[in-house]
C-alpha atoms as a PDB file:
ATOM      1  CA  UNK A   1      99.631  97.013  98.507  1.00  0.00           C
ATOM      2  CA  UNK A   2     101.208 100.130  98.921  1.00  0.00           C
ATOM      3  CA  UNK A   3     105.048 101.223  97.991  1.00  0.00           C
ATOM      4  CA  UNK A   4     107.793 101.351 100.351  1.00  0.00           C
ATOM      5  CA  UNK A   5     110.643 103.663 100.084  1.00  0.00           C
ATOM      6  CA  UNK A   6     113.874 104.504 101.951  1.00  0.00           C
ATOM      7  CA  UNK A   7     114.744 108.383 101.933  1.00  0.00           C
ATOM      8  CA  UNK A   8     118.283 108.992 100.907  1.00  0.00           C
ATOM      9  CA  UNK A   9     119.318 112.763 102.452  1.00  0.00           C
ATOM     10  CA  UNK A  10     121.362 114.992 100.867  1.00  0.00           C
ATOM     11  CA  UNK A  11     124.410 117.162 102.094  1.00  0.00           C
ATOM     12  CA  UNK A  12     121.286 119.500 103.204  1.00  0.00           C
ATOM     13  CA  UNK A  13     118.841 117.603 104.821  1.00  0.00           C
ATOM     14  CA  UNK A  14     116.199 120.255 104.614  1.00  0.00           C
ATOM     15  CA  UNK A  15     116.344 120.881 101.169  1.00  0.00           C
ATOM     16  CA  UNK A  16     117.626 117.716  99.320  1.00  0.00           C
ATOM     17  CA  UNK A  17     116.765 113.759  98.965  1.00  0.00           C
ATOM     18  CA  UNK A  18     116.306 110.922  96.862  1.00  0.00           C
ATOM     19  CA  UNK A  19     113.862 108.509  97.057  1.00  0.00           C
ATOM     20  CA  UNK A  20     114.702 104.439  96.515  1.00  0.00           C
ATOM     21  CA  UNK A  21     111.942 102.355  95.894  1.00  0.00           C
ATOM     22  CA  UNK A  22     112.662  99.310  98.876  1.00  0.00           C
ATOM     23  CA  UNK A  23     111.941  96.735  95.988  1.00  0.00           C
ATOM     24  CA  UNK A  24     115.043  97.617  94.092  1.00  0.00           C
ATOM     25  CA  UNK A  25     117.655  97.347  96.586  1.00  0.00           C
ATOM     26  CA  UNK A  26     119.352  94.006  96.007  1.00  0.00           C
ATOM     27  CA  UNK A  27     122.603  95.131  97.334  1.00  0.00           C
ATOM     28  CA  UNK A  28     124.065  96.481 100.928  1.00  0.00           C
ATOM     29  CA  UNK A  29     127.708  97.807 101.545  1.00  0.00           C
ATOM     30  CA  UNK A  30     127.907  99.175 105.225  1.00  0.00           C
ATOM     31  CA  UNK A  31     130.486 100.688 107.304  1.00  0.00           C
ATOM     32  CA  UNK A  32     130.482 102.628 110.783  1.00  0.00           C
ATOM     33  CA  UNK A  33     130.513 105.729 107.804  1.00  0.00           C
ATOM     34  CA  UNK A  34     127.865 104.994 105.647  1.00  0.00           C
ATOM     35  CA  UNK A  35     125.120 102.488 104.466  1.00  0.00           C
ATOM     36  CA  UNK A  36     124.621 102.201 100.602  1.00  0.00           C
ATOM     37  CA  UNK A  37     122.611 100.238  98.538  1.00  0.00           C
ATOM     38  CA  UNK A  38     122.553  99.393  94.630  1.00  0.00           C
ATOM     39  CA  UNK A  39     120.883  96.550  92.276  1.00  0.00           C
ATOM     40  CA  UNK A  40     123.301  93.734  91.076  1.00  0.00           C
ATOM     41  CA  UNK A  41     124.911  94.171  87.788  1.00  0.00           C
ATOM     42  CA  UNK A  42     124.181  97.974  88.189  1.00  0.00           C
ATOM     43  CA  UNK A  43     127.067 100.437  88.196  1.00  0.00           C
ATOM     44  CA  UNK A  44     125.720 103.226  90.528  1.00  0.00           C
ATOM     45  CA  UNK A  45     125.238 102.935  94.415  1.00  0.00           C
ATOM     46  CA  UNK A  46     123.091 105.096  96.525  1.00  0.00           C
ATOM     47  CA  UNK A  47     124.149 106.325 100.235  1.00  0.00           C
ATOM     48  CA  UNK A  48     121.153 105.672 101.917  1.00  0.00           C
ATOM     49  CA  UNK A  49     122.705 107.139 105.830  1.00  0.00           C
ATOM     50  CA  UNK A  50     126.043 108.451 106.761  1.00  0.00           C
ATOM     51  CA  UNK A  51     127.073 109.417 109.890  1.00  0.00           C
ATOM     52  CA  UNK A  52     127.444 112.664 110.487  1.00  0.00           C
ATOM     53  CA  UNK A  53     130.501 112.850 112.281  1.00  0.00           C
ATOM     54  CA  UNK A  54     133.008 111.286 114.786  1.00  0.00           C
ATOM     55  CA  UNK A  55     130.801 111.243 117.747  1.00  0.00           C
ATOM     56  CA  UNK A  56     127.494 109.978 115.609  1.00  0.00           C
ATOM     57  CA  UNK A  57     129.128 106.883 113.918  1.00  0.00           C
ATOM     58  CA  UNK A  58     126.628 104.124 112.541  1.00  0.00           C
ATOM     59  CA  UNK A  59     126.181 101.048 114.532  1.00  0.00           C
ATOM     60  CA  UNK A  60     128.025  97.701 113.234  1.00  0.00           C
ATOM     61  CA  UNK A  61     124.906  95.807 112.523  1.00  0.00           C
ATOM     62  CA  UNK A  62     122.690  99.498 111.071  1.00  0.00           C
ATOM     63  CA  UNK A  63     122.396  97.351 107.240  1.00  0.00           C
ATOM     64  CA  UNK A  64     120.502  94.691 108.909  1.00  0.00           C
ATOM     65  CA  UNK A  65     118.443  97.451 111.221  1.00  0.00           C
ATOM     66  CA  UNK A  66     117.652  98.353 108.315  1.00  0.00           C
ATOM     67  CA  UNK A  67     116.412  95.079 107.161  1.00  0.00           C
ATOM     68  CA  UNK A  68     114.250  94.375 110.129  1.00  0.00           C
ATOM     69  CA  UNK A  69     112.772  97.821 109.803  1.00  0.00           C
ATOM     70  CA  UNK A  70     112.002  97.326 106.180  1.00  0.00           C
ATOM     71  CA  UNK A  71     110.183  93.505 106.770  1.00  0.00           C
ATOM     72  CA  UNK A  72     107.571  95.654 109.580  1.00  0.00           C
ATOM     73  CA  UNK A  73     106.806  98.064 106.943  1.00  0.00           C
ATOM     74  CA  UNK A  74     106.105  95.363 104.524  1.00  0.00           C
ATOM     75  CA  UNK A  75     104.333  94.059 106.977  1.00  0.00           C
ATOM     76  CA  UNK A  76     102.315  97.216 107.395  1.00  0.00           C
ATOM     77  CA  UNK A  77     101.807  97.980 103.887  1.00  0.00           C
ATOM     78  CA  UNK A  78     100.332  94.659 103.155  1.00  0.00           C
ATOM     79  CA  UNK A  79      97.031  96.100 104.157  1.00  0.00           C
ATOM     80  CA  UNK A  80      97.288  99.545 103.185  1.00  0.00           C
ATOM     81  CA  UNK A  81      97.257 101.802  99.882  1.00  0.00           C
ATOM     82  CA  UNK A  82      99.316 104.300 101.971  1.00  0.00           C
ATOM     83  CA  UNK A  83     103.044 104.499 100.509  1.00  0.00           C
ATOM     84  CA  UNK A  84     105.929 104.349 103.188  1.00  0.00           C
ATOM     85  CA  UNK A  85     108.848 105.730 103.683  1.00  0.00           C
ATOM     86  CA  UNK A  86     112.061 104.715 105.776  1.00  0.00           C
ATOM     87  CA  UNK A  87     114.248 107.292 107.476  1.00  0.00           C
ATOM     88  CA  UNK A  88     117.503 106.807 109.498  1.00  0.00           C
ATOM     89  CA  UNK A  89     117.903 109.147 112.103  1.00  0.00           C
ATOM     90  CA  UNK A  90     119.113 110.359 115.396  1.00  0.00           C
ATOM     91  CA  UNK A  91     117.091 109.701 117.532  1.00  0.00           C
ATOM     92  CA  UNK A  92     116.356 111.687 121.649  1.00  0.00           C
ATOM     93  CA  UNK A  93     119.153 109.756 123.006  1.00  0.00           C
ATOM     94  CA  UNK A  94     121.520 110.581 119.983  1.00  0.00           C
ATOM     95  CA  UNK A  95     121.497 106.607 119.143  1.00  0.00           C
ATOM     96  CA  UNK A  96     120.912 105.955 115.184  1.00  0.00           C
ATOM     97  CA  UNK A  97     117.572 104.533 114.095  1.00  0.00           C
ATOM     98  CA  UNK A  98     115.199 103.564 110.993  1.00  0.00           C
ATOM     99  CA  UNK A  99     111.543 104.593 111.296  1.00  0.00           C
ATOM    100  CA  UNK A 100     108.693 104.304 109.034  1.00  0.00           C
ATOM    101  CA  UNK A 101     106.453 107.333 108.117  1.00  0.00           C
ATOM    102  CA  UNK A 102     103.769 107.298 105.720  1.00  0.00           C
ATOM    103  CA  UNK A 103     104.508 110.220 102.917  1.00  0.00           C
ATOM    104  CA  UNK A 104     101.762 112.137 104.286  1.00  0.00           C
ATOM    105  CA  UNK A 105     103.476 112.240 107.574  1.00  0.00           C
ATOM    106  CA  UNK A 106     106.840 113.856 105.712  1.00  0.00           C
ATOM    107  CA  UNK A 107     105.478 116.259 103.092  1.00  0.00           C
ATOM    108  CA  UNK A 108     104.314 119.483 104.513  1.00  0.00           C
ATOM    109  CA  UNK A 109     102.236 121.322 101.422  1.00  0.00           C
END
């Protein structure tokens, strides 16, 4: 079964992430600003979205988005050795979304 992972941006989108293994996440905190995760009993948290300003706030329920989006791609990695990844973006209509890539689809060598 393959890994699934939800890409954390950075200030610079093009040029900076994190990676956080799906698995790990055993905590949410979510606001209209942000969604972060962390492990219980752990000490640092992880912005996994933020918005990216007033007129691109998060929607109320994004954390559990999130959720749904992550039991598909469990779903979907069940039968694969392909690793996944889960992004939140904008999507055409400017509305805020989680999608599932494989890493081939993200890396560009």
């Amino acid at each position: 079964m393959a890994d699934i992972w939800v890409l954390s941006w950075g200030q610079d989108r093009g040029r900076s992430g994190q990676l956080v293994r799906a698995g790990a996440i055993t905590h949410l905190l979510a606001s209209e600003e942000r969604v972060s995760a962390s492990r219980v009993e752990s000490d640092e948290v992880v912005r996994l979205v933020g918005s990216t300003g007033p007129g691109a706030l998060l929607p109320e329920d994004f954390h559990l988005a999130l959720l749904v989006k992550l039991g598909q791609a469990r779903k979907q990695a069940r039968d694969s050795d392909k690793d996944l990844v889960l992004v939140a973006d904008l999507d055409d209509d400017s509305e805020w979304d989680w999608s599932v890539f494989t890493v081939s689809e993200l890396w560009k060598s």
